[in-house]
N, C-alpha and C. Protein backbone atom coordinates (compact mmCIF):
# COMPACT_ATOMS: atom_id res chain seq x y z
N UNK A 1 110.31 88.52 111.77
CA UNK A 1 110.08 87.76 112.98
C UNK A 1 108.68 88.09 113.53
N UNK A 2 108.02 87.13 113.59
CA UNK A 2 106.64 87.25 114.38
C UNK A 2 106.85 87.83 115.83
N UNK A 3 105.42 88.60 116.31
CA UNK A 3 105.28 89.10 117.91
C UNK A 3 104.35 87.85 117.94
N UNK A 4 105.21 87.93 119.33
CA UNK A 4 104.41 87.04 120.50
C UNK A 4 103.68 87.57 121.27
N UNK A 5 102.20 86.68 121.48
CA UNK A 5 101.89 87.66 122.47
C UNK A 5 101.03 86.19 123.27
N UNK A 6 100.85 86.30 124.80
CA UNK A 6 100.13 85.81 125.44
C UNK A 6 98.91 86.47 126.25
N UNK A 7 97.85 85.68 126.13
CA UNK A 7 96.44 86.26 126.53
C UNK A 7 96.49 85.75 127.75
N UNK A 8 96.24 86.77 128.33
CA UNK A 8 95.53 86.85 130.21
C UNK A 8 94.40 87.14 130.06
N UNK A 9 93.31 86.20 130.53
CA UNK A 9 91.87 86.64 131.09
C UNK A 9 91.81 87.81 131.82
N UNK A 10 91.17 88.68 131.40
CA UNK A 10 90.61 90.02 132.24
C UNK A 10 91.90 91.09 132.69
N UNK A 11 93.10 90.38 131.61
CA UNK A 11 94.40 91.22 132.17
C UNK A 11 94.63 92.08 130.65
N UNK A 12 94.73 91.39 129.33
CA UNK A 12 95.13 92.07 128.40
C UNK A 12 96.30 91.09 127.85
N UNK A 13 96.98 91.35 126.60
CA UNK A 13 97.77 90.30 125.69
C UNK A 13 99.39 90.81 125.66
N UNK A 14 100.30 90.62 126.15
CA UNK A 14 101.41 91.01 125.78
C UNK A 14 101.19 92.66 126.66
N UNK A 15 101.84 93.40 126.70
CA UNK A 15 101.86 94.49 127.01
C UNK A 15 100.59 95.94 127.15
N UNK A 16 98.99 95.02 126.42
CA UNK A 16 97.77 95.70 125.75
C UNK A 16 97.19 95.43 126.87
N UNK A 17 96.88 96.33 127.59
CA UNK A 17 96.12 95.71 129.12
C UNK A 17 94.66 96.96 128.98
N UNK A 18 93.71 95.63 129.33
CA UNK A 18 92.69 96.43 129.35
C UNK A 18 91.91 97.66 130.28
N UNK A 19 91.54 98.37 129.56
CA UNK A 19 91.59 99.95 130.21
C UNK A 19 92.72 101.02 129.91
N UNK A 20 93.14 100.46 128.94
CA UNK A 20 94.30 101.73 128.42
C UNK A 20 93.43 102.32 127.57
N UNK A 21 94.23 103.95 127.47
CA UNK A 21 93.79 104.45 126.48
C UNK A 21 94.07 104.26 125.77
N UNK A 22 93.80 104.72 124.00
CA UNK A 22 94.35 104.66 122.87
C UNK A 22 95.83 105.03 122.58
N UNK A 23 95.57 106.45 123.57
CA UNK A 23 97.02 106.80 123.25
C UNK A 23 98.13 105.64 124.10
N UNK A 24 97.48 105.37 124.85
CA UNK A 24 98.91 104.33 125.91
C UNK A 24 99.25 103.31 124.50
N UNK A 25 97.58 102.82 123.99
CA UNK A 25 98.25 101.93 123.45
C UNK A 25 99.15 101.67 122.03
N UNK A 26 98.84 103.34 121.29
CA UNK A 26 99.23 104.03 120.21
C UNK A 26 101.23 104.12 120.94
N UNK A 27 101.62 104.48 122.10
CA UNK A 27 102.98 104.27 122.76
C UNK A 27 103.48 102.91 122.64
N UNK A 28 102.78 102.21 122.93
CA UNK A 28 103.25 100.88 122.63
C UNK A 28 103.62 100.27 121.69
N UNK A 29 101.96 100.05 120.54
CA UNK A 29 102.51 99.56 119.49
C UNK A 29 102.65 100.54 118.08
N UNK A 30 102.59 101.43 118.32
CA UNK A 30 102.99 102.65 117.33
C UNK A 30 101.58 103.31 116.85
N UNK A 31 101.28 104.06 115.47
CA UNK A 31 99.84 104.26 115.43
C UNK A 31 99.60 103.19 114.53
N UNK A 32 98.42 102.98 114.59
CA UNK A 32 97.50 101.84 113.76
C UNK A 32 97.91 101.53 112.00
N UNK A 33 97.68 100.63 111.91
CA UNK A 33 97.92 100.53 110.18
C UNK A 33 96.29 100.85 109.64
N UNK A 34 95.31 100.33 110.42
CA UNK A 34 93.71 100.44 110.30
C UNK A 34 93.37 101.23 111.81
N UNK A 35 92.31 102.06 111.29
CA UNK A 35 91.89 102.70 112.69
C UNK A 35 90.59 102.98 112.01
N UNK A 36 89.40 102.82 112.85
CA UNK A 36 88.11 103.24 112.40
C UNK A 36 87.51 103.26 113.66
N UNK A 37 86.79 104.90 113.51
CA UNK A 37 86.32 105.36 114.58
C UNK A 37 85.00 105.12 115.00
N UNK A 38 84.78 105.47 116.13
CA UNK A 38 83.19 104.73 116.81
C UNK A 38 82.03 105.58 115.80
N UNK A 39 81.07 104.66 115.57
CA UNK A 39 80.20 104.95 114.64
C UNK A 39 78.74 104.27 114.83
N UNK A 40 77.75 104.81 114.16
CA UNK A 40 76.49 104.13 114.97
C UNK A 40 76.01 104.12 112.83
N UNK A 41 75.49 102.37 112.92
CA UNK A 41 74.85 101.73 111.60
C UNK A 41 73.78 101.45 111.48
N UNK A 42 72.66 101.32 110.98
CA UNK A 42 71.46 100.71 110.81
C UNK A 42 71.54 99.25 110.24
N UNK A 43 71.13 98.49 110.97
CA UNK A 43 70.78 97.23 110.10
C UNK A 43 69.29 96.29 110.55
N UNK A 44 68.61 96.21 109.35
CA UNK A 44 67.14 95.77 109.89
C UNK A 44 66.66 96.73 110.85
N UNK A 45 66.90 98.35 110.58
CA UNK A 45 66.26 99.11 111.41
C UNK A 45 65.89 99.28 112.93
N UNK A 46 67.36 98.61 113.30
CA UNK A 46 68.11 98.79 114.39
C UNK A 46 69.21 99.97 114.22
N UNK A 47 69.37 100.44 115.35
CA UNK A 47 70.55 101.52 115.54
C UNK A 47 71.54 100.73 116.11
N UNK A 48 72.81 100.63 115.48
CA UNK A 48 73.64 99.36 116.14
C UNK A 48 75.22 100.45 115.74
N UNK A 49 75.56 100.62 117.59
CA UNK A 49 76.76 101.26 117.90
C UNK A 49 78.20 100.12 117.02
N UNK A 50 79.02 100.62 116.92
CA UNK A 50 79.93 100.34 116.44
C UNK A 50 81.33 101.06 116.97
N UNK A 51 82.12 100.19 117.91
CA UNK A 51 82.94 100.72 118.97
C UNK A 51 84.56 101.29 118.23
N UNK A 52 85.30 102.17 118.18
CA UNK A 52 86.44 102.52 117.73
C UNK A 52 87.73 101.54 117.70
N UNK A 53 88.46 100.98 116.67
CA UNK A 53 88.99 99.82 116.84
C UNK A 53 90.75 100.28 116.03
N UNK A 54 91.58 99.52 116.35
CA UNK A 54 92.81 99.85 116.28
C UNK A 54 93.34 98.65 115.98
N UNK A 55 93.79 98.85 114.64
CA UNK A 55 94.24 97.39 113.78
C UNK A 55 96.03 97.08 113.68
N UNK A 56 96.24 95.99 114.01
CA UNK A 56 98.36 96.15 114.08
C UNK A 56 98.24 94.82 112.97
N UNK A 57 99.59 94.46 112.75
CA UNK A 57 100.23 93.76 111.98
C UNK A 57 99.34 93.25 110.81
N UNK A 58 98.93 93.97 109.91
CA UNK A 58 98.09 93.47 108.88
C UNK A 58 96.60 92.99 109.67
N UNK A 59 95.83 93.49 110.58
CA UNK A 59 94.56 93.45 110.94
C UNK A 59 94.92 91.52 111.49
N UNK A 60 96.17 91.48 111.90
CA UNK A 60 96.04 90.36 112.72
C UNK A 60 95.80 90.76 114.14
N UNK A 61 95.91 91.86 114.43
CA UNK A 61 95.44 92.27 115.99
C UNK A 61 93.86 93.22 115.82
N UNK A 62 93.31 93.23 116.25
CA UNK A 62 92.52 94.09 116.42
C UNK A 62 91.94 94.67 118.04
N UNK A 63 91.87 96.09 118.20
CA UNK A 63 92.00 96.42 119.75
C UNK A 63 90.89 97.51 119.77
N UNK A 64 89.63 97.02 120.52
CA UNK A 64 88.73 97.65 120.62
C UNK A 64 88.93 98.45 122.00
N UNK A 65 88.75 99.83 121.79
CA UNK A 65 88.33 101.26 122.79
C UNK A 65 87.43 101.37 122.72
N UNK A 66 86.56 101.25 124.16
CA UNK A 66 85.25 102.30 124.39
C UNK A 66 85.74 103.59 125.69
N UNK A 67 85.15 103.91 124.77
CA UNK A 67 85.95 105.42 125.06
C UNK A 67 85.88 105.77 126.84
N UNK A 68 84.93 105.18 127.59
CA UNK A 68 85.07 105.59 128.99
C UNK A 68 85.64 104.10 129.51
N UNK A 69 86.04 103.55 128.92
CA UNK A 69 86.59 102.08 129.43
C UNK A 69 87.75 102.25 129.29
N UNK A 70 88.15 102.71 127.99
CA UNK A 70 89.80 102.23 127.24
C UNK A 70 89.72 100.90 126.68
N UNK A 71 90.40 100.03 126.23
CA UNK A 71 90.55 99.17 125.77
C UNK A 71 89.37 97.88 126.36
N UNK A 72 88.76 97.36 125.62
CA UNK A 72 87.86 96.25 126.65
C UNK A 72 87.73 95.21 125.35
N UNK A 73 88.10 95.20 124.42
CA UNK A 73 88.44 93.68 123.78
C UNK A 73 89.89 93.82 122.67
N UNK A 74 90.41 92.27 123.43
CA UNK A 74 91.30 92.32 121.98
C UNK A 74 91.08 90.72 121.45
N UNK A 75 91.33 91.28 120.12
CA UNK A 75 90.79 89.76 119.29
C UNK A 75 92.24 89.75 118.17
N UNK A 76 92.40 88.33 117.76
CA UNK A 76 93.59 87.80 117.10
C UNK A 76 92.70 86.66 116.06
N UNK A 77 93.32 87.63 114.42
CA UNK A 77 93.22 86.94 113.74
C UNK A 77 94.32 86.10 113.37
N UNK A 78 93.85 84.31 112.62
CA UNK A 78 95.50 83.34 112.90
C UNK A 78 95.11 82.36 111.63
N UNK A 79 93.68 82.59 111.00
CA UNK A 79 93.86 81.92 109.83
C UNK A 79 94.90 81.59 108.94
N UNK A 80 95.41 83.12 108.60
CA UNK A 80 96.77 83.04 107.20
C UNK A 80 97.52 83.97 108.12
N UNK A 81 98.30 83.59 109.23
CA UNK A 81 98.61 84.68 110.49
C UNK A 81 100.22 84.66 109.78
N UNK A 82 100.48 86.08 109.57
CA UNK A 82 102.30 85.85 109.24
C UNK A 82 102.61 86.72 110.37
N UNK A 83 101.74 87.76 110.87
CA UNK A 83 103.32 88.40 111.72
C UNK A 83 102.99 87.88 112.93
N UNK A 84 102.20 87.42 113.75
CA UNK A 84 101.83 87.72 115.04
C UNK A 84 101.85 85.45 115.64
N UNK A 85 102.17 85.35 116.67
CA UNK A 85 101.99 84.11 117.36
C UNK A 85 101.42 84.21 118.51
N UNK A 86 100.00 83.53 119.44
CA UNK A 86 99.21 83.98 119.85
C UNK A 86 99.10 82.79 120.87
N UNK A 87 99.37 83.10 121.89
CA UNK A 87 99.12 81.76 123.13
C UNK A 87 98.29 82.41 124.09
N UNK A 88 97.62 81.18 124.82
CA UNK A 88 97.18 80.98 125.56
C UNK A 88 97.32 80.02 126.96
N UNK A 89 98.43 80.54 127.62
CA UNK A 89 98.78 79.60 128.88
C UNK A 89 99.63 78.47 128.13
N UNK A 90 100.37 79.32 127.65
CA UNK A 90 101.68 78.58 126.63
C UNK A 90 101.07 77.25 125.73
N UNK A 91 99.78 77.71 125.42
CA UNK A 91 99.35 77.09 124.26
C UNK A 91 99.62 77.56 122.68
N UNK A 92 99.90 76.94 122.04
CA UNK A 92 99.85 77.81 120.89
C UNK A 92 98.51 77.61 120.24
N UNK A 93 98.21 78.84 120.23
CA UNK A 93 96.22 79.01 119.88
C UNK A 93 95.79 78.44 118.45
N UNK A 94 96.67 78.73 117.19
CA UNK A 94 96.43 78.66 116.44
C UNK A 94 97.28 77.19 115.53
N UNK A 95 97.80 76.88 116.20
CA UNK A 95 98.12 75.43 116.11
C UNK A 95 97.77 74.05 116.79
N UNK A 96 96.57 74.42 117.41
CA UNK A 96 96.16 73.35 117.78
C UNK A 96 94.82 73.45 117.27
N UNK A 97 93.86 72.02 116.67
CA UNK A 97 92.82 71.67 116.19
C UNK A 97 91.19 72.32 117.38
N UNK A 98 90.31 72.65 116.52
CA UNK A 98 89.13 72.99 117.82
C UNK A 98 88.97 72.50 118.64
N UNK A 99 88.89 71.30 118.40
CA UNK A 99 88.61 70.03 119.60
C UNK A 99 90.15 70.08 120.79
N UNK A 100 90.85 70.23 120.11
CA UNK A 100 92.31 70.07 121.32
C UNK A 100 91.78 71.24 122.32
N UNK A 101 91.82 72.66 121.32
CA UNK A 101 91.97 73.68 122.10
C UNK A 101 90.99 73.96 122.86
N UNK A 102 89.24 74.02 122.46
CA UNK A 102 88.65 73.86 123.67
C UNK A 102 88.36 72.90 124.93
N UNK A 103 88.82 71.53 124.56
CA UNK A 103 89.87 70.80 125.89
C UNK A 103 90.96 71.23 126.49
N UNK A 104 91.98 71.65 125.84
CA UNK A 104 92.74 72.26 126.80
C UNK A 104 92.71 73.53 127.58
N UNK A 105 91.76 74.21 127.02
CA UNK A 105 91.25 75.68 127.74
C UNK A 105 90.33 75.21 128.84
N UNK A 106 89.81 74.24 128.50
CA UNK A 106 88.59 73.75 129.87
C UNK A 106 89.74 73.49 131.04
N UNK A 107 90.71 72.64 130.38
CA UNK A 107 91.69 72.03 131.40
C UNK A 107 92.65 72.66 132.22
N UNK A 108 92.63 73.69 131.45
CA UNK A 108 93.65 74.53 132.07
C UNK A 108 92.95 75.57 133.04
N UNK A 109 92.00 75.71 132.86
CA UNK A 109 90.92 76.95 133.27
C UNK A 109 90.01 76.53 134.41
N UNK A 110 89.71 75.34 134.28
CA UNK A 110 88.61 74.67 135.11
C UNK A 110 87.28 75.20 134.48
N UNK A 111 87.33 76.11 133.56
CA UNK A 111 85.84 76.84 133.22
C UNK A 111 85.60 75.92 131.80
N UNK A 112 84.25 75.81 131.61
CA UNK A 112 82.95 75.16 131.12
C UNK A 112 82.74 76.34 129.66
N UNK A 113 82.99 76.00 128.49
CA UNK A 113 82.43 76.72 127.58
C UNK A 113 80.78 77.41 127.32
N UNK A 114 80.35 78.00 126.72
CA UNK A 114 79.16 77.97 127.02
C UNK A 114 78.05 76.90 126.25
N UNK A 115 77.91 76.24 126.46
CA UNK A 115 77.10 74.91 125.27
C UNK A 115 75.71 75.45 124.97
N UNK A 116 75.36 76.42 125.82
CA UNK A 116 74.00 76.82 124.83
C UNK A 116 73.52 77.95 123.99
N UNK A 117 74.90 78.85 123.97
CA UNK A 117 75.12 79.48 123.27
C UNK A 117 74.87 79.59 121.48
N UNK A 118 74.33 80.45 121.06
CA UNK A 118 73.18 80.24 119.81
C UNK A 118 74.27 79.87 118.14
N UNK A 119 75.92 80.41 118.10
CA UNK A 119 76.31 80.40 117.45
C UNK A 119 77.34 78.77 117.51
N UNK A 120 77.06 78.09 118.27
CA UNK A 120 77.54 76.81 118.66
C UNK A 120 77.81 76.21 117.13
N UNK A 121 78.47 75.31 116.54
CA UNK A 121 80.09 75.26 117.17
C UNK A 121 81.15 76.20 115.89
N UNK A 122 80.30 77.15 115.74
CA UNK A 122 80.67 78.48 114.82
C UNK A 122 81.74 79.34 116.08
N UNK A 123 81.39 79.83 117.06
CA UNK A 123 81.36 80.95 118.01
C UNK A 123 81.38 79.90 119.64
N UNK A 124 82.54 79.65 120.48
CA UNK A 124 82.39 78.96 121.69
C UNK A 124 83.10 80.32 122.49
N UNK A 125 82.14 80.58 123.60
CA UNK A 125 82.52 81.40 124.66
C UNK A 125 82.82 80.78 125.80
N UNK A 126 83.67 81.15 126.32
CA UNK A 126 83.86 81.03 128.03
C UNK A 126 83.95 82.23 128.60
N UNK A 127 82.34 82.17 128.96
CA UNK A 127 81.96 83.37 129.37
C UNK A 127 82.15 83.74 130.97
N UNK A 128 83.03 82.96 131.81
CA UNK A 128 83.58 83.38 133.11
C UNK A 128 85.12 83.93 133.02
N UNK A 129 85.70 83.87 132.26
CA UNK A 129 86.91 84.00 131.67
C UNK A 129 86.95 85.11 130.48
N UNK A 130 85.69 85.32 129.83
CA UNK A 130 85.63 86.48 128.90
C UNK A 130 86.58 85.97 127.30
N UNK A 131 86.59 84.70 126.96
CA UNK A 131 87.20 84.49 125.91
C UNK A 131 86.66 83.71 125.01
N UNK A 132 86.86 84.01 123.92
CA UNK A 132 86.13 83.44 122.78
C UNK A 132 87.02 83.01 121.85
N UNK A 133 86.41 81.93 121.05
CA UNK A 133 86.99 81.83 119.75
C UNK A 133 85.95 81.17 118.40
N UNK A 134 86.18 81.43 117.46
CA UNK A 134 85.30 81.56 116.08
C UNK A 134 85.58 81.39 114.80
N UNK A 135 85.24 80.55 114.07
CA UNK A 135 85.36 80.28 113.01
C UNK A 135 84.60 80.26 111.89
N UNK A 136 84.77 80.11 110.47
CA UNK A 136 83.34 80.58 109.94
C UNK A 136 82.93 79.61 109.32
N UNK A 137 83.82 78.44 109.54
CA UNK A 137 83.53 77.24 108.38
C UNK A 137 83.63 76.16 109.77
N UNK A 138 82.60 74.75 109.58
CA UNK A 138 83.09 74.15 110.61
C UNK A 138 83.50 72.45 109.62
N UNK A 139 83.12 73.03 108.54
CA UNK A 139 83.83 71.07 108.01
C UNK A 139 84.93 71.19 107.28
N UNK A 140 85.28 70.84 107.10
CA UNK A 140 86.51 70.21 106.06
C UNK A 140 87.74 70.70 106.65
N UNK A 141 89.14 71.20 106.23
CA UNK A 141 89.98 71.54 106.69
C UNK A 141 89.96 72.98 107.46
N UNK A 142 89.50 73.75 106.40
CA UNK A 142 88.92 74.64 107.12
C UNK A 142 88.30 74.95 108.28
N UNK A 143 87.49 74.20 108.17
CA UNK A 143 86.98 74.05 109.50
C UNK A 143 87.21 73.45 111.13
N UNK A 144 88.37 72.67 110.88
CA UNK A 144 89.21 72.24 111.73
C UNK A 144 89.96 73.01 112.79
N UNK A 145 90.03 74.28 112.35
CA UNK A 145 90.88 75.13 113.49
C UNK A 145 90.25 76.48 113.67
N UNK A 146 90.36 77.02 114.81
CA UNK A 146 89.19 78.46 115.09
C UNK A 146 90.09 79.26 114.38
N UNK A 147 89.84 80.72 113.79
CA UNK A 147 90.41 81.41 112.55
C UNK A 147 90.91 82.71 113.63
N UNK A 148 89.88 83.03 114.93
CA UNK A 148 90.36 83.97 115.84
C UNK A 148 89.80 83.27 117.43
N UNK A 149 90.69 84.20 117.62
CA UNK A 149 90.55 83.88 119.41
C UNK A 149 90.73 85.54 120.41
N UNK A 150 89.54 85.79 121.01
CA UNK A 150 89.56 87.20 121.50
C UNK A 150 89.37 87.09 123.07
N UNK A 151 89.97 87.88 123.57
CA UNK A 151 89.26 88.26 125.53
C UNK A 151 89.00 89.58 125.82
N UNK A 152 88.03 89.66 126.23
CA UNK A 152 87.07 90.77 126.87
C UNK A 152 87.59 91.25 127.98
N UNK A 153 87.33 92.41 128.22
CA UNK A 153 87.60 92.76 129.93
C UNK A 153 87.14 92.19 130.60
N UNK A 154 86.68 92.08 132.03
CA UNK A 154 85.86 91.36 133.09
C UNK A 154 84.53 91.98 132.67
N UNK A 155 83.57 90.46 132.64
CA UNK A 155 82.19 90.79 132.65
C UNK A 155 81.71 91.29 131.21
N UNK A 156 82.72 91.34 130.39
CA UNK A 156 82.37 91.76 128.77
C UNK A 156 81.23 90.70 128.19
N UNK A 157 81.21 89.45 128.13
CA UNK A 157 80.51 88.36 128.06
C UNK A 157 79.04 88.48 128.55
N UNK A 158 79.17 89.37 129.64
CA UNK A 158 78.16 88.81 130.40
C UNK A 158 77.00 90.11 130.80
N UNK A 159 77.35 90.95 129.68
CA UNK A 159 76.55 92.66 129.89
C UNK A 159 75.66 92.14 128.07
């Protein structure tokens, strides 16, 4: 049987509320199947932090900790999704087409995606609301439906 979970803006998904610690959230949903700890990478000779992340049902959840925050993003993968079902204001996220769902998130939200945003129509933020969703293909079937959908704490978007 799949978990359900529903996303609250700036609240957290199902029981994962942002600003927990690891351990609250290690009580909840048990320990991680994937866990990889905060780490700092080079790429193009940049120093690029890399935040500690906590993976559930086959890396269909993923739950980012910064360590003086606690929890400040969770993201849902729904491409080939078997355990997990993922709404949004009793939408079902991953069954509805791009075009439905960022209409009905406008509609439901009153908030404005971001349209000038550089990864357009790969990556659409609603960056007053802290939620995103992303895909990596945008034609053919594939490309028809966002593959994840994530929310930030308050103001995550916008630092």
């Amino acid at each position: 049987m799949k978990k359900h979970f529903e996303l609250i803006p700036h609240v957290g998904a199902r029981d994962i509320r942002f600003g927990m610690t690891k351990k609250e959230v290690i009580s909840i949903l048990g320990e991680p199947e994937n866990h990889s700890k905060k780490s700092v990478f080079e790429y193009e000779g940049e120093q690029i932090e890399s935040p500690e992340q906590l993976g559930y049902f086959e890396n269909e959840l993923q739950i980012t900790i910064d360590g003086e925050r606690g929890v400040d993003f969770i993201e849902f993968y729904g491409k080939e999704r078997e355990k997990t079902d993922v709404f949004f204001k009793n939408i079902d996220v991953f069954s509805n087409t791009a075009t439905e769902l960022i209409s009905k998130i406008s509609e439901l939200t009153k908030e404005k995606y971001d349209s000038e945003h550089t990864e357009l129509p790969y990556t659409v933020i609603f960056r007053n609301i802290d939620l995103s969703l992303w895909r990596q293909i945008i034609s053919g079937d594939e490309g028809k439906y966002f593959w994840t959908i994530a929310i930030g704490r308050k103001d995550y978007y916008r630092e």
